[in-house]
N, C-alpha and C. Protein backbone atom coordinates (compact mmCIF):
# COMPACT_ATOMS: atom_id res chain seq x y z
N UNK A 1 0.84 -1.17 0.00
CA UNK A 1 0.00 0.00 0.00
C UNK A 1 0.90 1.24 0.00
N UNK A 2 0.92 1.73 -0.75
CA UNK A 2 1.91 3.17 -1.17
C UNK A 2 0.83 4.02 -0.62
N UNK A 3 1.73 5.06 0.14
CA UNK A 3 0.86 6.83 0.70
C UNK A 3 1.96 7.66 0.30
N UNK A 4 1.01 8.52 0.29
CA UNK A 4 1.55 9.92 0.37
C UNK A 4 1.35 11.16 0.74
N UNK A 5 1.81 12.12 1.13
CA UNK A 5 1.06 13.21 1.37
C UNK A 5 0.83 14.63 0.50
N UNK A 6 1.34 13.96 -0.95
CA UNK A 6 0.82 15.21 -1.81
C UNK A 6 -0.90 15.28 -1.98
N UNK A 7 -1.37 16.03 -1.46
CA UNK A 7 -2.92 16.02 -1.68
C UNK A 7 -2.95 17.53 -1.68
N UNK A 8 -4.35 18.10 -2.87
CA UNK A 8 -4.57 18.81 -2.83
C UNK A 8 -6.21 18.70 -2.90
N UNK A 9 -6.74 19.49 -2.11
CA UNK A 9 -8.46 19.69 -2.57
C UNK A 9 -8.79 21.26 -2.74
N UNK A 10 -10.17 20.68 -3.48
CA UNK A 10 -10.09 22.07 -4.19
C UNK A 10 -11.70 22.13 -3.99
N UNK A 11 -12.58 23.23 -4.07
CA UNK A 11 -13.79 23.15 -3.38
C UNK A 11 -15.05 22.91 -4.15
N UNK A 12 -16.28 22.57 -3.75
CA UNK A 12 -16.94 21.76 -4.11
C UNK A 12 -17.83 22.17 -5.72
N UNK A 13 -17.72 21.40 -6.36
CA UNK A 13 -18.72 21.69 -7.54
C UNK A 13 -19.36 21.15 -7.56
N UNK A 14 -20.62 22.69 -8.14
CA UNK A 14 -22.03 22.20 -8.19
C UNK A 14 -22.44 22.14 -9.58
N UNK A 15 -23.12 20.91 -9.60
CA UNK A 15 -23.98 20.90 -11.04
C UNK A 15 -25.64 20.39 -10.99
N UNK A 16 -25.76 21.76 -11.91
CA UNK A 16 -27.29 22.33 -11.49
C UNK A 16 -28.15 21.22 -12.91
N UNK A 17 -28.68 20.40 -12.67
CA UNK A 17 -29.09 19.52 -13.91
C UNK A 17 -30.63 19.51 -14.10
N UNK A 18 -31.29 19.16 -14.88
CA UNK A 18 -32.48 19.29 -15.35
C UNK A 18 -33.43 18.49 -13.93
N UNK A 19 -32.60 17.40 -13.52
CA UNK A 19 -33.70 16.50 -12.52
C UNK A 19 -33.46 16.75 -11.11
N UNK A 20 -31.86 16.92 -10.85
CA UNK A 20 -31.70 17.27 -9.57
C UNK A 20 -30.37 17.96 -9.52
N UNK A 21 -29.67 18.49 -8.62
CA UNK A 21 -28.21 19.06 -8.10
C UNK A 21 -27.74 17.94 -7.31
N UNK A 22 -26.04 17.98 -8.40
CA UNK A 22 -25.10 17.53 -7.74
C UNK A 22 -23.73 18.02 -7.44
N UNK A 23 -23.41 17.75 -5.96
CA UNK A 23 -22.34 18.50 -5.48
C UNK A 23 -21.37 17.40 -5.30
N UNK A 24 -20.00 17.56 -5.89
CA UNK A 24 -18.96 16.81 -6.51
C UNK A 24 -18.10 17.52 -5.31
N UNK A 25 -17.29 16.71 -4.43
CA UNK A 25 -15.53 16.82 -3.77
C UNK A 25 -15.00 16.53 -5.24
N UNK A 26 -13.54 17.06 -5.02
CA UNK A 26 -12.55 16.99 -5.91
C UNK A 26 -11.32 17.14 -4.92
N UNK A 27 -10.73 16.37 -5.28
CA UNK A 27 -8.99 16.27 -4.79
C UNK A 27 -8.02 15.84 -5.52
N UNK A 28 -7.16 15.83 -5.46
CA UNK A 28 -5.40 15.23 -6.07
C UNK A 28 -4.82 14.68 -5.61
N UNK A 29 -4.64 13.64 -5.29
CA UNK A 29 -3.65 12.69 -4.30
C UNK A 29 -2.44 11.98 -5.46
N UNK A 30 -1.20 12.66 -5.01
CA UNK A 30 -0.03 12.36 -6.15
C UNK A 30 -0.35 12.39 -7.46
N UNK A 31 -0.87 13.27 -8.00
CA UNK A 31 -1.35 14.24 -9.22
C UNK A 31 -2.04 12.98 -9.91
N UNK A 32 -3.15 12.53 -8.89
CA UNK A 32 -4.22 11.46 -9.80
C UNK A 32 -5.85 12.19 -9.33
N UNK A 33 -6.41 12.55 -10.59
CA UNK A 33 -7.66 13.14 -9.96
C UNK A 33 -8.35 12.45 -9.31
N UNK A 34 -9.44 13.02 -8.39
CA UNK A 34 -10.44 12.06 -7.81
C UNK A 34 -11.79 13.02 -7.10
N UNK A 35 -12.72 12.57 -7.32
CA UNK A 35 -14.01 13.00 -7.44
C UNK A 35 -15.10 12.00 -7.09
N UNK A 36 -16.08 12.76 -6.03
CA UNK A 36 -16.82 11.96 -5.11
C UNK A 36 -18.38 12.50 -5.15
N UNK A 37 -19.38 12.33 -5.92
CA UNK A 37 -20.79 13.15 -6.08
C UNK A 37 -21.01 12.67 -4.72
N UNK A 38 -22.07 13.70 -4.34
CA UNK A 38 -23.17 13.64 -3.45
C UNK A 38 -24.39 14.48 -3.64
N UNK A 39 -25.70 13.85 -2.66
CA UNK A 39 -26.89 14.64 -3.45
C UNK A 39 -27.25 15.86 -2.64
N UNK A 40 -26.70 15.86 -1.26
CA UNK A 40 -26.94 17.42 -0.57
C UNK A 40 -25.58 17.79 -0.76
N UNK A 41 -25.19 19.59 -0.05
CA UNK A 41 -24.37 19.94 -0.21
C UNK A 41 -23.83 20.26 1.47
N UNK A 42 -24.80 19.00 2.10
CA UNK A 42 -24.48 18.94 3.15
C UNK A 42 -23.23 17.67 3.40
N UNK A 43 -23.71 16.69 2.87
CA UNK A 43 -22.98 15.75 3.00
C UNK A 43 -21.89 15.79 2.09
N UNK A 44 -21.56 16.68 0.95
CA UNK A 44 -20.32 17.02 0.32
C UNK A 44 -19.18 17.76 1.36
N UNK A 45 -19.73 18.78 1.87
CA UNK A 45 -19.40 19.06 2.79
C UNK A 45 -18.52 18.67 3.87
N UNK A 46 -19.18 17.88 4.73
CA UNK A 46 -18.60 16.44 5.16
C UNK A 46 -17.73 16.24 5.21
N UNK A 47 -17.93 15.73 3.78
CA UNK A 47 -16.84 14.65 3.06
C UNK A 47 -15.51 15.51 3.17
N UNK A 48 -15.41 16.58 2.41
CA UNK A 48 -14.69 17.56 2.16
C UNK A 48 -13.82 17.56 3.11
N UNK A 49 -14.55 17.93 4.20
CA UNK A 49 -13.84 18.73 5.34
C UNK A 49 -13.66 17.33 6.51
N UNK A 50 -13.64 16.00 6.14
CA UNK A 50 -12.94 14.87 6.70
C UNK A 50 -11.75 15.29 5.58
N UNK A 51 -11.50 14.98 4.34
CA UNK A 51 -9.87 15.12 3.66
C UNK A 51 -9.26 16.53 4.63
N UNK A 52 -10.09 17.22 4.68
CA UNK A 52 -9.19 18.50 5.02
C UNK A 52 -8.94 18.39 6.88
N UNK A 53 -9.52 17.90 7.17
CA UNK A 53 -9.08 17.12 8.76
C UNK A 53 -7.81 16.18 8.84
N UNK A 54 -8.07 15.33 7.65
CA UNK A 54 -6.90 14.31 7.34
C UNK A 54 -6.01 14.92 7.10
N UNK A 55 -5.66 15.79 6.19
CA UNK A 55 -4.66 16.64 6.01
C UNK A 55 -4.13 17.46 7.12
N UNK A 56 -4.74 18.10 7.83
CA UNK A 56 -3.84 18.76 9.16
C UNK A 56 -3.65 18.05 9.97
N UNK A 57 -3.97 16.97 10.55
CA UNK A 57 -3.43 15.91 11.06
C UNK A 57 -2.36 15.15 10.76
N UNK A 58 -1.83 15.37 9.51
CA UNK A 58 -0.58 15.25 8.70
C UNK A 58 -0.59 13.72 8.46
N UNK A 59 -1.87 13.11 8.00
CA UNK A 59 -2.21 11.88 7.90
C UNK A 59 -1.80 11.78 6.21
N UNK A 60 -1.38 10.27 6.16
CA UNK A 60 -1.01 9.76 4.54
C UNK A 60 -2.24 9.76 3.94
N UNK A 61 -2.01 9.74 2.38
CA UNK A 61 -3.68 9.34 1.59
C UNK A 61 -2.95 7.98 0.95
N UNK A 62 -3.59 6.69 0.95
CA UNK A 62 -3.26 5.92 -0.24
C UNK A 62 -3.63 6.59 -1.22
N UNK A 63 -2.09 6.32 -2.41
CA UNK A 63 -2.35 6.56 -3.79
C UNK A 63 -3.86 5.71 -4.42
N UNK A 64 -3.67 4.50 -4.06
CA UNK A 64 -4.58 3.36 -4.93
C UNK A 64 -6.19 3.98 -5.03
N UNK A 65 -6.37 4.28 -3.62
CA UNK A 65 -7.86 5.24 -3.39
C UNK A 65 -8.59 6.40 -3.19
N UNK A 66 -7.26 7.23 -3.51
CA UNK A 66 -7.18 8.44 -2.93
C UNK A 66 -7.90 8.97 -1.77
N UNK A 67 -8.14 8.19 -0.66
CA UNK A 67 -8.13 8.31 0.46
C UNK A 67 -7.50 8.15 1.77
N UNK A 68 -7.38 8.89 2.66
CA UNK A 68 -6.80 8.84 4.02
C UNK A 68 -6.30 7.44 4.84
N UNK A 69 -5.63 7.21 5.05
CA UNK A 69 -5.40 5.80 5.52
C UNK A 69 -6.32 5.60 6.75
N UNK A 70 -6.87 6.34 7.58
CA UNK A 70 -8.15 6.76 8.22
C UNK A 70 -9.38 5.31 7.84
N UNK A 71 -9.69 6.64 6.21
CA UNK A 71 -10.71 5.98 5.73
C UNK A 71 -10.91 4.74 4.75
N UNK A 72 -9.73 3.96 5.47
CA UNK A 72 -9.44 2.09 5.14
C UNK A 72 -10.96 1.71 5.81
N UNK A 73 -11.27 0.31 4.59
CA UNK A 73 -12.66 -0.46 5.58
C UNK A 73 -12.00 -1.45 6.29
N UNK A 74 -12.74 -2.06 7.12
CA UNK A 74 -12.34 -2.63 7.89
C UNK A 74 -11.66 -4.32 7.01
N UNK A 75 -12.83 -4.18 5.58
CA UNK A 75 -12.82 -5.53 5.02
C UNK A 75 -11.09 -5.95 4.52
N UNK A 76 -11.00 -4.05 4.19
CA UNK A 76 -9.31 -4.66 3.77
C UNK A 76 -8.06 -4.90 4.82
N UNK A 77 -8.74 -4.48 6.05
CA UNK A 77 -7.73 -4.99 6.91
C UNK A 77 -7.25 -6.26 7.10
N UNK A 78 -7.78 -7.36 6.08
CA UNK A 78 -8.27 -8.80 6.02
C UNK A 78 -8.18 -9.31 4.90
N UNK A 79 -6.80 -10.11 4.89
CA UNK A 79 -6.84 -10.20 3.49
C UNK A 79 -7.83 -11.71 3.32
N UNK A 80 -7.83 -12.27 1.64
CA UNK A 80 -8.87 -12.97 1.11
C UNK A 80 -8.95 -13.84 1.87
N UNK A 81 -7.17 -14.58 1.62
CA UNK A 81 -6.99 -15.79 1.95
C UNK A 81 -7.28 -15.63 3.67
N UNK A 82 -7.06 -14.86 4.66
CA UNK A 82 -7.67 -15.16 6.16
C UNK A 82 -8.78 -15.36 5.80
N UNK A 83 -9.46 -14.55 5.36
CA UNK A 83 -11.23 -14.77 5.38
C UNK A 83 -11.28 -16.40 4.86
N UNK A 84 -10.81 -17.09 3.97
CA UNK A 84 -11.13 -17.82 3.50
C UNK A 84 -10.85 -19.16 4.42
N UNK A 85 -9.74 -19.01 5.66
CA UNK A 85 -9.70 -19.93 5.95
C UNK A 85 -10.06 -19.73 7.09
N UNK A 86 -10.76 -18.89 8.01
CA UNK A 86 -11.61 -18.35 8.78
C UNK A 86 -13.05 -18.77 8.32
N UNK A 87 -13.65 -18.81 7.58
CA UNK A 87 -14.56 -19.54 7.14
C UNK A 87 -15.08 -20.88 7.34
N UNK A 88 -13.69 -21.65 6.20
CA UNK A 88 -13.81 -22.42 6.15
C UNK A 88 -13.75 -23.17 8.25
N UNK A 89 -12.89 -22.84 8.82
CA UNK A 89 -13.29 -23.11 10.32
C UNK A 89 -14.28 -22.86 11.10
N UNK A 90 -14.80 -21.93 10.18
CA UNK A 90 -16.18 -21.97 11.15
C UNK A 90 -17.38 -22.89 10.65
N UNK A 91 -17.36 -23.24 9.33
CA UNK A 91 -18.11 -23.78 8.94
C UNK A 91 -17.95 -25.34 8.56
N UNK A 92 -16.56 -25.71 8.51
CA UNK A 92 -16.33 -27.24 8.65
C UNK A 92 -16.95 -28.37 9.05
N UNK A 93 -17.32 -28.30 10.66
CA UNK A 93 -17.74 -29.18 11.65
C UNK A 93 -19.15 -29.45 11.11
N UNK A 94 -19.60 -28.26 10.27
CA UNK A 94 -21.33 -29.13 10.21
C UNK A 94 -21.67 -29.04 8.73
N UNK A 95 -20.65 -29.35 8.20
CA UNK A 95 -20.54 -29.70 6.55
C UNK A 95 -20.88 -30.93 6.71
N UNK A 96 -21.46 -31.58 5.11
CA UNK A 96 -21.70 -32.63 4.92
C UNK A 96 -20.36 -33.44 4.00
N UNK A 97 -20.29 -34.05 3.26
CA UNK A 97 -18.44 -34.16 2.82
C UNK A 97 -18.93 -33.49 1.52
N UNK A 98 -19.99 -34.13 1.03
CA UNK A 98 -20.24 -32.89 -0.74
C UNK A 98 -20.08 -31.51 -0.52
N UNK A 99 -20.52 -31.09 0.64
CA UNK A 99 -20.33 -29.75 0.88
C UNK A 99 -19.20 -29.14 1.22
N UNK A 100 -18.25 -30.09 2.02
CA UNK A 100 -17.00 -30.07 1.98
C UNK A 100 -16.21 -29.79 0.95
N UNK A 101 -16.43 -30.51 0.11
CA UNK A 101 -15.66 -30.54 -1.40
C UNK A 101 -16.11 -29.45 -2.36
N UNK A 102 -17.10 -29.33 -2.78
CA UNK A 102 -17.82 -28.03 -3.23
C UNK A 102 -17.13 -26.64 -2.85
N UNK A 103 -17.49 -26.35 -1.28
CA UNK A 103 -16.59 -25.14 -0.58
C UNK A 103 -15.07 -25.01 -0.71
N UNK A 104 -14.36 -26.46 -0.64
CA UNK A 104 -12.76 -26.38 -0.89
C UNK A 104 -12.67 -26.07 -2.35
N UNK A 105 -13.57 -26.65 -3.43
CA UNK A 105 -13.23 -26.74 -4.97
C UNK A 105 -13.30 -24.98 -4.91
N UNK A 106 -14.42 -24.61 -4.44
CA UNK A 106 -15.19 -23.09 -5.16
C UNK A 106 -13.79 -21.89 -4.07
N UNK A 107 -13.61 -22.55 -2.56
CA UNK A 107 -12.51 -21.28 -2.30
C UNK A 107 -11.39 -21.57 -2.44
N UNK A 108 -10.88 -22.85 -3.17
CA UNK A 108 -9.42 -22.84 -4.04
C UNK A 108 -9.27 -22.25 -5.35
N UNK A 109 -10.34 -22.29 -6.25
CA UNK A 109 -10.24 -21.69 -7.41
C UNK A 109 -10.49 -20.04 -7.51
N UNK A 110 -11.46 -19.69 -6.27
CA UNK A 110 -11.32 -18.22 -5.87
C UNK A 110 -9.85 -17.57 -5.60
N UNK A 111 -9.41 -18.69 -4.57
CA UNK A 111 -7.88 -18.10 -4.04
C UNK A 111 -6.63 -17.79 -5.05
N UNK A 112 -6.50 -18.71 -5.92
CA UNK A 112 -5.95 -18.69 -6.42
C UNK A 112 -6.23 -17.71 -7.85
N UNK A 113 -7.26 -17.44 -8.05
CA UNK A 113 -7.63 -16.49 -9.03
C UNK A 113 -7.04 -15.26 -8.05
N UNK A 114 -6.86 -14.90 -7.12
CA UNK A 114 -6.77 -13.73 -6.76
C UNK A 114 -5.75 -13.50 -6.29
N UNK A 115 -4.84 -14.75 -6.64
CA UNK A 115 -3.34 -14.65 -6.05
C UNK A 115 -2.78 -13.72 -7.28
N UNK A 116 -1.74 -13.15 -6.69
CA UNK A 116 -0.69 -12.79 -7.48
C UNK A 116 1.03 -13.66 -7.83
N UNK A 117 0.84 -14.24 -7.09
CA UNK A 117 1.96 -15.47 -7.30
C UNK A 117 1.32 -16.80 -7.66
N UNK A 118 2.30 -17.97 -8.44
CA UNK A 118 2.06 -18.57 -8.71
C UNK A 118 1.50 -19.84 -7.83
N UNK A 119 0.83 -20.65 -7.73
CA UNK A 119 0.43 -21.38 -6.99
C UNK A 119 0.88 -22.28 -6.51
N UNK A 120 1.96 -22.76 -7.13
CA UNK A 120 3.08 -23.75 -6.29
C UNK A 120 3.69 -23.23 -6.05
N UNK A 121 4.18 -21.43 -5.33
CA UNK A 121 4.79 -20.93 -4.45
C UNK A 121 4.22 -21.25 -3.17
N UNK A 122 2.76 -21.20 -3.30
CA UNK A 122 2.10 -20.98 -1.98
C UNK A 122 2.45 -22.38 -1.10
N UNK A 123 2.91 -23.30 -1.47
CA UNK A 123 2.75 -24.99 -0.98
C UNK A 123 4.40 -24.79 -0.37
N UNK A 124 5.03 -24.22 0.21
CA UNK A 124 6.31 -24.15 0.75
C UNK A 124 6.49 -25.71 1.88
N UNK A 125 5.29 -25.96 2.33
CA UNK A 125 5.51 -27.33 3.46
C UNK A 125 5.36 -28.63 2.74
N UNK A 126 5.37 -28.80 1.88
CA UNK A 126 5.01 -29.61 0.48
C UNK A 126 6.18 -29.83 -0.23
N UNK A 127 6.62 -30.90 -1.12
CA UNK A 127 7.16 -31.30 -1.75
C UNK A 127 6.87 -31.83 -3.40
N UNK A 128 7.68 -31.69 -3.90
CA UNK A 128 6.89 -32.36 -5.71
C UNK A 128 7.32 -33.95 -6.07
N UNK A 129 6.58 -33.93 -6.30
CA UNK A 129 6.52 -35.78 -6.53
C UNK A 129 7.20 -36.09 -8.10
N UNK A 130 7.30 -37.10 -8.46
CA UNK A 130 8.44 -37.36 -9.69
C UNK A 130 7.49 -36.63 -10.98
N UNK A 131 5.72 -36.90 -10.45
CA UNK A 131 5.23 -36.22 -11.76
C UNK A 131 4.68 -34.49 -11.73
N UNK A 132 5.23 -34.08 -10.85
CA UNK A 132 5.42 -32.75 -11.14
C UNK A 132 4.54 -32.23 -9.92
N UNK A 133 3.72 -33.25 -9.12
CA UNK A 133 2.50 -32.75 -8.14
C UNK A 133 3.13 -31.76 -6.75
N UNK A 134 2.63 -31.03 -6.17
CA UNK A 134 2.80 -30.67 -4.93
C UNK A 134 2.47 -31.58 -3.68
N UNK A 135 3.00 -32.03 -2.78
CA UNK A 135 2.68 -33.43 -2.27
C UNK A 135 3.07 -33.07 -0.41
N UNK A 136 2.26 -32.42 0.41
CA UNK A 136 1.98 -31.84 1.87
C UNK A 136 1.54 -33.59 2.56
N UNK A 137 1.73 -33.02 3.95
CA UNK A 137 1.08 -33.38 5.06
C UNK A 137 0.03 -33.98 4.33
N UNK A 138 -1.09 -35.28 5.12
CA UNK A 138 -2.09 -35.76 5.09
C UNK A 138 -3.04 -34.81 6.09
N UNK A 139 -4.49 -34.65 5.24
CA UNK A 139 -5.31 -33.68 6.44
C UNK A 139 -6.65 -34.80 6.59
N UNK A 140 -7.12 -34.10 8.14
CA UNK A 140 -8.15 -34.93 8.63
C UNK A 140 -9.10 -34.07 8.42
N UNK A 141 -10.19 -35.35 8.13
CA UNK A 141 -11.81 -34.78 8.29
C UNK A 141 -12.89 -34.21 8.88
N UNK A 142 -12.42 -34.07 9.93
CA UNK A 142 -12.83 -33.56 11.05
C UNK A 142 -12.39 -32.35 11.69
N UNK A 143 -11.38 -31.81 10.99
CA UNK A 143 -10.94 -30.23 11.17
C UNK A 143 -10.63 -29.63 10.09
N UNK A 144 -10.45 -28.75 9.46
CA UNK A 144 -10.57 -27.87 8.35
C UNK A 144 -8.85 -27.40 8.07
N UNK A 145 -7.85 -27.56 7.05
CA UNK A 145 -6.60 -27.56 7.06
C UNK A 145 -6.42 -25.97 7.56
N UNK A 146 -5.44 -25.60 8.28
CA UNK A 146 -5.43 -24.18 8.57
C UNK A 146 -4.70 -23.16 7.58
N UNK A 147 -3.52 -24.66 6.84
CA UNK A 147 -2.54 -23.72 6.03
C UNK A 147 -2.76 -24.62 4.75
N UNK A 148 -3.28 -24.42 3.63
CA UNK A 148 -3.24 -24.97 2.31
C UNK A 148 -1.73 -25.72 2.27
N UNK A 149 -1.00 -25.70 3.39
CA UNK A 149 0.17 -26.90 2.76
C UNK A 149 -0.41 -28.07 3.61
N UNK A 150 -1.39 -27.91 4.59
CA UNK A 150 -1.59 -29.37 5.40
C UNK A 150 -2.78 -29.97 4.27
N UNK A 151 -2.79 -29.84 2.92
CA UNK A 151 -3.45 -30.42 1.95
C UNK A 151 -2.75 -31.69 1.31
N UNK A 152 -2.82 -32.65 1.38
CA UNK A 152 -2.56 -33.42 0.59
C UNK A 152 -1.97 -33.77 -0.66
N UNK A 153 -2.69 -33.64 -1.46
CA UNK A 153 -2.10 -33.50 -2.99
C UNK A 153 -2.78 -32.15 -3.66
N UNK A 154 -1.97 -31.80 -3.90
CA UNK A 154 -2.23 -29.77 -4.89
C UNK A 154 -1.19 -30.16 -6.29
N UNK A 155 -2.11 -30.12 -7.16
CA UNK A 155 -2.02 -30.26 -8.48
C UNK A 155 -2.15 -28.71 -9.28
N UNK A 156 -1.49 -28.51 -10.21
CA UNK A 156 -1.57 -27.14 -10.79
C UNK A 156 -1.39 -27.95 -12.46
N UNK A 157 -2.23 -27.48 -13.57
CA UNK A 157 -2.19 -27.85 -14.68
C UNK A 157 -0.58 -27.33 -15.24
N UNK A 158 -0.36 -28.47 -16.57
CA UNK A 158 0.86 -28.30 -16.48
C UNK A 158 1.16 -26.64 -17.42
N UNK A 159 0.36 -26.58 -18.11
CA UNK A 159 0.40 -24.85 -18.99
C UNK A 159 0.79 -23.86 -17.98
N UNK A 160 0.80 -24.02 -17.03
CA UNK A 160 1.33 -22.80 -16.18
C UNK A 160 0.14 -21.87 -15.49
N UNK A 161 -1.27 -22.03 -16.33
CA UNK A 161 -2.26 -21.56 -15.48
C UNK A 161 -2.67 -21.02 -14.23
N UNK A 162 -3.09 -20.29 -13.76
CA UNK A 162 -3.78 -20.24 -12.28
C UNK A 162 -4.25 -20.61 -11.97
N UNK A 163 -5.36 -21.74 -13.10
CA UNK A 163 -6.35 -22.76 -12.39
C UNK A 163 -5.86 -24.09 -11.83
N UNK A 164 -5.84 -24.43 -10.69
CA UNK A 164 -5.79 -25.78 -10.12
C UNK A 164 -6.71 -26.94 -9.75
N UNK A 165 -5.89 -27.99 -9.30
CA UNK A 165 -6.62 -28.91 -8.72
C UNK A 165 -6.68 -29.18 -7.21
N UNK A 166 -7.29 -29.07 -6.37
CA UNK A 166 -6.87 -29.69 -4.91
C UNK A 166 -7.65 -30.79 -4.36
N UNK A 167 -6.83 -32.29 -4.10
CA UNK A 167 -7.43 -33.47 -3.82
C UNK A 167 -7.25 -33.41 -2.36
N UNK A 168 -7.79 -34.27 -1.39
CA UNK A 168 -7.05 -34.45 0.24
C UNK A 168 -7.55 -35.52 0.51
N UNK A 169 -6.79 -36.71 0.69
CA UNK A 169 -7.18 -37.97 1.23
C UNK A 169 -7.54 -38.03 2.51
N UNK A 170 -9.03 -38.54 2.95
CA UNK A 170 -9.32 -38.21 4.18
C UNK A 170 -9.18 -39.35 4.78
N UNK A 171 -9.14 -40.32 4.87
CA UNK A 171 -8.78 -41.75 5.65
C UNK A 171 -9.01 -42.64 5.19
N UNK A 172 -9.59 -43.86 6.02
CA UNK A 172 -9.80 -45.09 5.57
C UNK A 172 -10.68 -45.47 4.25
N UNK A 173 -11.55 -44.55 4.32
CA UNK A 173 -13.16 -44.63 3.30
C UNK A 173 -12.42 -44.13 2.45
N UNK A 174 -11.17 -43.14 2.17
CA UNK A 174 -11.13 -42.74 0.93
C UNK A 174 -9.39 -43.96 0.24
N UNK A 175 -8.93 -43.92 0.76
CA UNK A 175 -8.35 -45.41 0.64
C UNK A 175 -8.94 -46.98 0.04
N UNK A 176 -10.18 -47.23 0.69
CA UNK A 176 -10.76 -48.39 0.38
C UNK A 176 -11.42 -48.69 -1.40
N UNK A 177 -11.22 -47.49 -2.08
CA UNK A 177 -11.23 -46.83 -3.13
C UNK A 177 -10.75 -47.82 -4.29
């Protein structure tokens, strides 16, 4: 997350339109415009004069949003992958195993869509097997893996893709196979 404190604001414009008025903030955060409508010129206002609070407080703006590091949500304090395996622990114990598999298929192919590294970086507790597989710890059925390396077998197509495979042998029943 890059900040900075070049910000400039500049004061509110109004535009007077056939159906209703709208009052626009405008600011500059590291010479990238940015512009925020609202429908009173109360709550422009506001807005306004939170950047200009942020600013004498000698607070950073992220470049990415041109907002105050302040006005972070809470959601990004959190990245995907916690949520995802925060989830998955809360919701494990009263899965059924289809549902199990479903939720691992649908938040492995999420995760990894939203990685920025490649996916057999992420398997560091894991090893590769002679045919190219990622090859972890055995995980149990009855608790939810905490770290995608206590997975079993993690397969990644061989094209180099982001899309994967993730198998996990759960015990005896899946053995007897």
């Amino acid at each position: 997350m890059e900040t900075t404190y070049d910000v400039k604001i500049y004061k509110i414009l109004t535009y007077k339109g056939a159906r209703k008025t709208t009052y626009t903030v405008r600011w500059v955060v590291a010479g990238k415009r940015w512009r925020e409508p609202f429908n009173t010129v109360a709550l422009a206002e506001g807005f306004r004069s939170e950047l200009i609070q942020a600013t004498g407080k000698g607070e950073a703006f992220v470049i990415a949003t041109g907002l105050p590091v302040s006005h972070r949500s809470k959601s990004a304090a959190m990245s995907w992958y916690k949520f995802a395996v925060e989830y998955v622990d809360a919701r494990w114990p009263e899965l059924g195993g289809n549902s199990r598999r479903n939720t691992a298929k649908t938040l492995t192919a999420t995760t990894i869509a939203l990685l920025r590294a490649r996916p057999t970086e992420l398997f560091q507790g894991g090893h590769r097997s002679g045919d190219g597989r990622v090859v972890g710890d055995q995980c149990r059925t009855d608790k939810a893996p905490g770290r995608l390396s206590e997975m079993s077998d993690v397969s990644t197509l061989p094209s180099g893709s982001l899309v994967g495979y993730v198998s996990c042998s759960t015990g005896p029943a899946a053995r007897a196979r």
